[in-house]
N, C-alpha and C. Protein backbone atom coordinates (compact mmCIF):
# COMPACT_ATOMS: atom_id res chain seq x y z
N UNK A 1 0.84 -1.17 0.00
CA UNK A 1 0.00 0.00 0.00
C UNK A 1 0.89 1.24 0.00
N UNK A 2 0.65 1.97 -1.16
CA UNK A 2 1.13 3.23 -1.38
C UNK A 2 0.67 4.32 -0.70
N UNK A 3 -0.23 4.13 -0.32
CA UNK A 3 -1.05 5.60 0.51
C UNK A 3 -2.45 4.97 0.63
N UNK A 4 -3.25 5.60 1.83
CA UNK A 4 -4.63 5.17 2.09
C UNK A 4 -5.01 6.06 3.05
N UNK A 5 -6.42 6.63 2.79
CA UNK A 5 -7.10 7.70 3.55
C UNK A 5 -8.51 7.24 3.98
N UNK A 6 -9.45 7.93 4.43
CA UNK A 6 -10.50 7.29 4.38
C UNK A 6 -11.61 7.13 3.13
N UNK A 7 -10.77 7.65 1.97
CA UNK A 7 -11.84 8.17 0.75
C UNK A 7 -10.98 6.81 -0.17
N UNK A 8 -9.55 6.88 -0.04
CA UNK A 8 -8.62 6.72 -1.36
C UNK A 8 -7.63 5.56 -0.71
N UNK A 9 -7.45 4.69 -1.43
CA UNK A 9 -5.94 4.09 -1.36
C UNK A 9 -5.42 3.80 -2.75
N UNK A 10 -4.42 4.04 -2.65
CA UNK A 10 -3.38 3.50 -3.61
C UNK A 10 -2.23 2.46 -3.87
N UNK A 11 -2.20 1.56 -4.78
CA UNK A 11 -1.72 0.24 -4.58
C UNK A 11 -0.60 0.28 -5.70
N UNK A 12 0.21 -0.78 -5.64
CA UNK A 12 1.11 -0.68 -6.42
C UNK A 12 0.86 -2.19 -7.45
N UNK A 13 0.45 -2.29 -8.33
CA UNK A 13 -0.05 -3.55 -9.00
C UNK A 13 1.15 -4.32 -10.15
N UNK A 14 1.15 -5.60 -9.34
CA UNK A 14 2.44 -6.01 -10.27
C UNK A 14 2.24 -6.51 -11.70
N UNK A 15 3.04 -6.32 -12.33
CA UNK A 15 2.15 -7.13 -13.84
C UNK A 15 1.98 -8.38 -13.48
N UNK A 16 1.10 -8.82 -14.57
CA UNK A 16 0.75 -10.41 -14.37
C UNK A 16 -0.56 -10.78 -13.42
N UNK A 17 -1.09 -9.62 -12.65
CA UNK A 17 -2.21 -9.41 -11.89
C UNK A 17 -3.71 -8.96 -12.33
N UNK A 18 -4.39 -9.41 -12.54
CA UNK A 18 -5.68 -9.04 -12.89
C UNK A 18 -6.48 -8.10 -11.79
N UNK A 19 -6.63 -6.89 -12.17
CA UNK A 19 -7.16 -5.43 -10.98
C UNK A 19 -8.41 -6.20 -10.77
N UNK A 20 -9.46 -6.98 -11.11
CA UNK A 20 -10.58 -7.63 -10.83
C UNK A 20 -11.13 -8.64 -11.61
N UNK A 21 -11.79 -9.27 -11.28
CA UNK A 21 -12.49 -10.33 -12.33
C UNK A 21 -13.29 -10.20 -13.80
N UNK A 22 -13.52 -10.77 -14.68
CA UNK A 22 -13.99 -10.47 -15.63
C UNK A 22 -13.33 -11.16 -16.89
N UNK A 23 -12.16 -10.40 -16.76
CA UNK A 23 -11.25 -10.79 -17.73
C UNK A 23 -10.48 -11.93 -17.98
N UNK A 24 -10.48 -12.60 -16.80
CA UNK A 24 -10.12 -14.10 -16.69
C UNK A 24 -10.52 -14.92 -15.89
N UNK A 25 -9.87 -15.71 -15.33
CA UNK A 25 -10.62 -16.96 -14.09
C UNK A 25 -9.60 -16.84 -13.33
N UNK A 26 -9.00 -15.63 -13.28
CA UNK A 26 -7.72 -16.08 -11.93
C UNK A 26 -8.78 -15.97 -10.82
N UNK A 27 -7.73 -16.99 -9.52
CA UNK A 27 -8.96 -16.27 -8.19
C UNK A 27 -8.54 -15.54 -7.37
N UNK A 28 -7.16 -14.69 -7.73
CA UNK A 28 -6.77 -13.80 -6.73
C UNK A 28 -6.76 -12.21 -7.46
N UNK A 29 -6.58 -11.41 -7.24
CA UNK A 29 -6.97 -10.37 -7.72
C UNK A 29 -6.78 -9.10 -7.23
N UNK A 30 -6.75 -7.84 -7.80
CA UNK A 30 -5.55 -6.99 -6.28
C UNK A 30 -6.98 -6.56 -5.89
N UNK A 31 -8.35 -6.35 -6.58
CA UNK A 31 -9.21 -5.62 -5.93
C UNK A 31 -9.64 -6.56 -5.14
N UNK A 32 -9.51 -7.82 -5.43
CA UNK A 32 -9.81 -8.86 -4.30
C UNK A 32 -8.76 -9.08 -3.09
N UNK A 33 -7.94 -8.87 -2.98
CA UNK A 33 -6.84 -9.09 -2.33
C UNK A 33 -6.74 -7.37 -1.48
N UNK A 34 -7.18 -6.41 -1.75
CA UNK A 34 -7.46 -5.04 -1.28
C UNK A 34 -8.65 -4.97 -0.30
N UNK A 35 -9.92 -5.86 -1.11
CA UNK A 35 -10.77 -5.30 -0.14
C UNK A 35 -11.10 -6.13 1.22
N UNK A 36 -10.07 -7.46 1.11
CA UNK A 36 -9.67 -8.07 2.22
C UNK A 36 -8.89 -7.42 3.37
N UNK A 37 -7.67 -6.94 2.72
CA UNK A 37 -6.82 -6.53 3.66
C UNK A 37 -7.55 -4.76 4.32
N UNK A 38 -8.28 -4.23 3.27
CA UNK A 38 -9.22 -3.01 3.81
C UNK A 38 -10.07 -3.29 5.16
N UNK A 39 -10.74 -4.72 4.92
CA UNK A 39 -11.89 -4.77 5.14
C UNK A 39 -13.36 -3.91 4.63
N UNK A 40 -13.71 -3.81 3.64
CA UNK A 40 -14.20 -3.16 2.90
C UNK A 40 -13.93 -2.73 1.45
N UNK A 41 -15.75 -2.20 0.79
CA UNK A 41 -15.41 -2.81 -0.59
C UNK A 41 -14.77 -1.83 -1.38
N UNK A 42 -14.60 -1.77 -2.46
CA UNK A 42 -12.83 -1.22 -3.13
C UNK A 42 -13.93 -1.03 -4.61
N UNK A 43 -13.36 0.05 -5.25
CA UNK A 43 -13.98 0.69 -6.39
C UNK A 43 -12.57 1.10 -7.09
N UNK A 44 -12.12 0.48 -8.33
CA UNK A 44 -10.89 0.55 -9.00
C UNK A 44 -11.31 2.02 -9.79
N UNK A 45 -10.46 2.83 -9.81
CA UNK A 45 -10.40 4.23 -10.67
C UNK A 45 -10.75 4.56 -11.98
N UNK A 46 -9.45 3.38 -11.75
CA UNK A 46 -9.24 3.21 -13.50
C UNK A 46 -8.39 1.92 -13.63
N UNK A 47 -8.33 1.68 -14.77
CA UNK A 47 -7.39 0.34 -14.62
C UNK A 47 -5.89 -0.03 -15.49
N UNK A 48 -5.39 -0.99 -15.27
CA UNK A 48 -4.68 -1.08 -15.48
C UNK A 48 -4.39 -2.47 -16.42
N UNK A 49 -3.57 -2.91 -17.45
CA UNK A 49 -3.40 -4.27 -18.16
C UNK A 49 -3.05 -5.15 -17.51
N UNK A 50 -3.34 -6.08 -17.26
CA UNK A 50 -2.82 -7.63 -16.65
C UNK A 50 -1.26 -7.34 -17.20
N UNK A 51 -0.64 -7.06 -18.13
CA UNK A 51 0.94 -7.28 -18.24
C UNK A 51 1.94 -5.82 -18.00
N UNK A 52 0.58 -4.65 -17.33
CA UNK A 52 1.22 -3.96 -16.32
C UNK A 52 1.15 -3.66 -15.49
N UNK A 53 2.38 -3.26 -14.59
CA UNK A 53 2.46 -2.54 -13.23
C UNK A 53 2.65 -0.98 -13.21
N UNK A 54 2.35 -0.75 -12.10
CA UNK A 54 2.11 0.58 -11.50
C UNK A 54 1.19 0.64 -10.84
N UNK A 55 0.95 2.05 -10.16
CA UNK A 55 0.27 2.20 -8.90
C UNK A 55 -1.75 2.32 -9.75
N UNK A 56 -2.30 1.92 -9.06
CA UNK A 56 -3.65 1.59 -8.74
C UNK A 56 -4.61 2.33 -7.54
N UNK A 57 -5.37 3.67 -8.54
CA UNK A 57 -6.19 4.16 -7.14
C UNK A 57 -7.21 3.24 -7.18
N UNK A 58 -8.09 2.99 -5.94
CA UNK A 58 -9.36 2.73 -5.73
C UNK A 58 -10.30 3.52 -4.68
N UNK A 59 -11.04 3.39 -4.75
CA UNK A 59 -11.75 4.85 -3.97
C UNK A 59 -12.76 3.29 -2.80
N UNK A 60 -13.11 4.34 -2.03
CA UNK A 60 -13.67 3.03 -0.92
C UNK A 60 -15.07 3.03 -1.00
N UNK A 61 -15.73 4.06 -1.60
CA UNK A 61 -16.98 4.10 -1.89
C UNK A 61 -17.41 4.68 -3.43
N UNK A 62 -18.65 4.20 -3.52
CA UNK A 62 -19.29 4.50 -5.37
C UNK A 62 -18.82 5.76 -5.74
N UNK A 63 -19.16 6.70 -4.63
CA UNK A 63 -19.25 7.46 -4.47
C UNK A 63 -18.53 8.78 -5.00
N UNK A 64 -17.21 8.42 -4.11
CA UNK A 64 -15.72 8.74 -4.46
C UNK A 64 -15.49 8.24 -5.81
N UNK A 65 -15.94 7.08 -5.65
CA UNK A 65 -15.36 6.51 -7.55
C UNK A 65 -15.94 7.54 -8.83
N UNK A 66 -16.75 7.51 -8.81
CA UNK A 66 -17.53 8.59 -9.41
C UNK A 66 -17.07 9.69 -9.28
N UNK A 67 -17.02 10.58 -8.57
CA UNK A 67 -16.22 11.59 -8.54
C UNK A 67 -14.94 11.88 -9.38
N UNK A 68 -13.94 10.83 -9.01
CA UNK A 68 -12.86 10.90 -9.62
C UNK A 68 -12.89 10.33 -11.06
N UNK A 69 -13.89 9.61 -11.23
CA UNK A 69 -13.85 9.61 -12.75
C UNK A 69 -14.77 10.67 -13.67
N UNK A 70 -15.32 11.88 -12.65
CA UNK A 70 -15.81 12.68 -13.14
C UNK A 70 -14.90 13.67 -13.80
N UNK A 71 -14.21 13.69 -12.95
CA UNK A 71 -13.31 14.88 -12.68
C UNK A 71 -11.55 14.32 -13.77
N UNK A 72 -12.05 12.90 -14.29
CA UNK A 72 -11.07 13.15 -15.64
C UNK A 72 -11.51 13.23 -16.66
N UNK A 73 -12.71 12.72 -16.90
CA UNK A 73 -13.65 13.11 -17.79
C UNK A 73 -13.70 14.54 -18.07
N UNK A 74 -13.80 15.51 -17.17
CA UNK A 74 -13.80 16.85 -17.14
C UNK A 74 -12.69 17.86 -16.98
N UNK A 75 -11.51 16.91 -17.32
CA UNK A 75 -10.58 17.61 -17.05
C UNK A 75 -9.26 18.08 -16.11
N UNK A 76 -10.20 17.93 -15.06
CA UNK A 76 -9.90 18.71 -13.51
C UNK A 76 -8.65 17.65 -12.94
N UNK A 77 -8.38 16.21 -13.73
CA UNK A 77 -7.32 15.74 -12.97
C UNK A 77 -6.73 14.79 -14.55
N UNK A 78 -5.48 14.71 -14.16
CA UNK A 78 -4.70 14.18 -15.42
C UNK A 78 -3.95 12.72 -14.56
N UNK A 79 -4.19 11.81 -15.90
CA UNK A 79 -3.46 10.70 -15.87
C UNK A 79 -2.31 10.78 -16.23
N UNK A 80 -1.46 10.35 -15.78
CA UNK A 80 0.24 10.18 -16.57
C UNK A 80 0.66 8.78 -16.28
N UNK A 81 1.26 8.49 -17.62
CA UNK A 81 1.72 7.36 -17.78
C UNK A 81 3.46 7.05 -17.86
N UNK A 82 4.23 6.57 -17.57
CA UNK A 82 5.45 6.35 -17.90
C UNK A 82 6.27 5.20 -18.52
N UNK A 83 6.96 4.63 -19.03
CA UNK A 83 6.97 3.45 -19.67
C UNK A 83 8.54 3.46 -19.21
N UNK A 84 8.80 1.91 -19.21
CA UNK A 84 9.93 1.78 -18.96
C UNK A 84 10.24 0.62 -19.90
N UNK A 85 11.35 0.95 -20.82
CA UNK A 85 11.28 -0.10 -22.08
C UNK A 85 12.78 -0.46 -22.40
N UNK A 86 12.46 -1.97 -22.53
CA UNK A 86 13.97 -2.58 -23.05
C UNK A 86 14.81 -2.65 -24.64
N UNK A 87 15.20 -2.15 -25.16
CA UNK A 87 16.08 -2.22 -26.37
C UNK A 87 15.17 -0.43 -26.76
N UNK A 88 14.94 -0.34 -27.99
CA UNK A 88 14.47 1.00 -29.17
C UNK A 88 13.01 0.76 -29.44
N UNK A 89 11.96 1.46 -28.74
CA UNK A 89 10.89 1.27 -29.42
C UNK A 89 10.63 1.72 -30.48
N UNK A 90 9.75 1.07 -31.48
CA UNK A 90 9.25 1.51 -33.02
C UNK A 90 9.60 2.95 -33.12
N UNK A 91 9.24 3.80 -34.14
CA UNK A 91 9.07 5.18 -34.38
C UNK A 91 8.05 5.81 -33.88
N UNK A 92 6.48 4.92 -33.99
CA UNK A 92 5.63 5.14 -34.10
C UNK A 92 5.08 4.91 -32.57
N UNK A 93 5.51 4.67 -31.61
CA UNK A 93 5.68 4.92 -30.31
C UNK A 93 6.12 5.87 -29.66
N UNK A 94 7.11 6.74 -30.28
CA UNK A 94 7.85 7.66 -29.25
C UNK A 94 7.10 8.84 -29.37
């Protein structure tokens, strides 16, 4: 756990992890594995690829979730991404 408030926590998600179910049949899962160690239920932000890592908000209520996906929708907060890459990516990447 990267940070946790009573609205927000933030997780650090390793690749190879599925943020929740749906997408496969794993049975572990970080939003499953979060809202254990929370005790309470976990609303993912936004998400992330099974073959990446980086940090993972989830908000602790609908509530909050909503909000913050209002508020990129609208502007008011920016995603950034960073990549960390082995050998020359394409052209058409950089």
């Amino acid at each position: 756990m990267l940070f946790s408030d009573t609205h927000l926590t933030a997780l650090l998600k390793p690749s190879g992890m599925l943020v929740h179910r749906g997408m496969g049949n794993d049975r572990v899962t970080l939003a499953g594995l979060a809202a254990r160690q929370l005790g309470l239920p976990v609303y993912p932000i936004h998400r992330l690829d099974r073959g990446t890592s980086g940090v993972l908000v989830i908000a602790h209520t609908p509530e909050v979730a909503a909000d913050l996906q209002q508020a990129w929708t609208d502007g008011r907060a920016e995603k950034v991404y960073l990549a960390l890459v082995r050998g020359c990516p394409p052209p058409h990447a950089v």
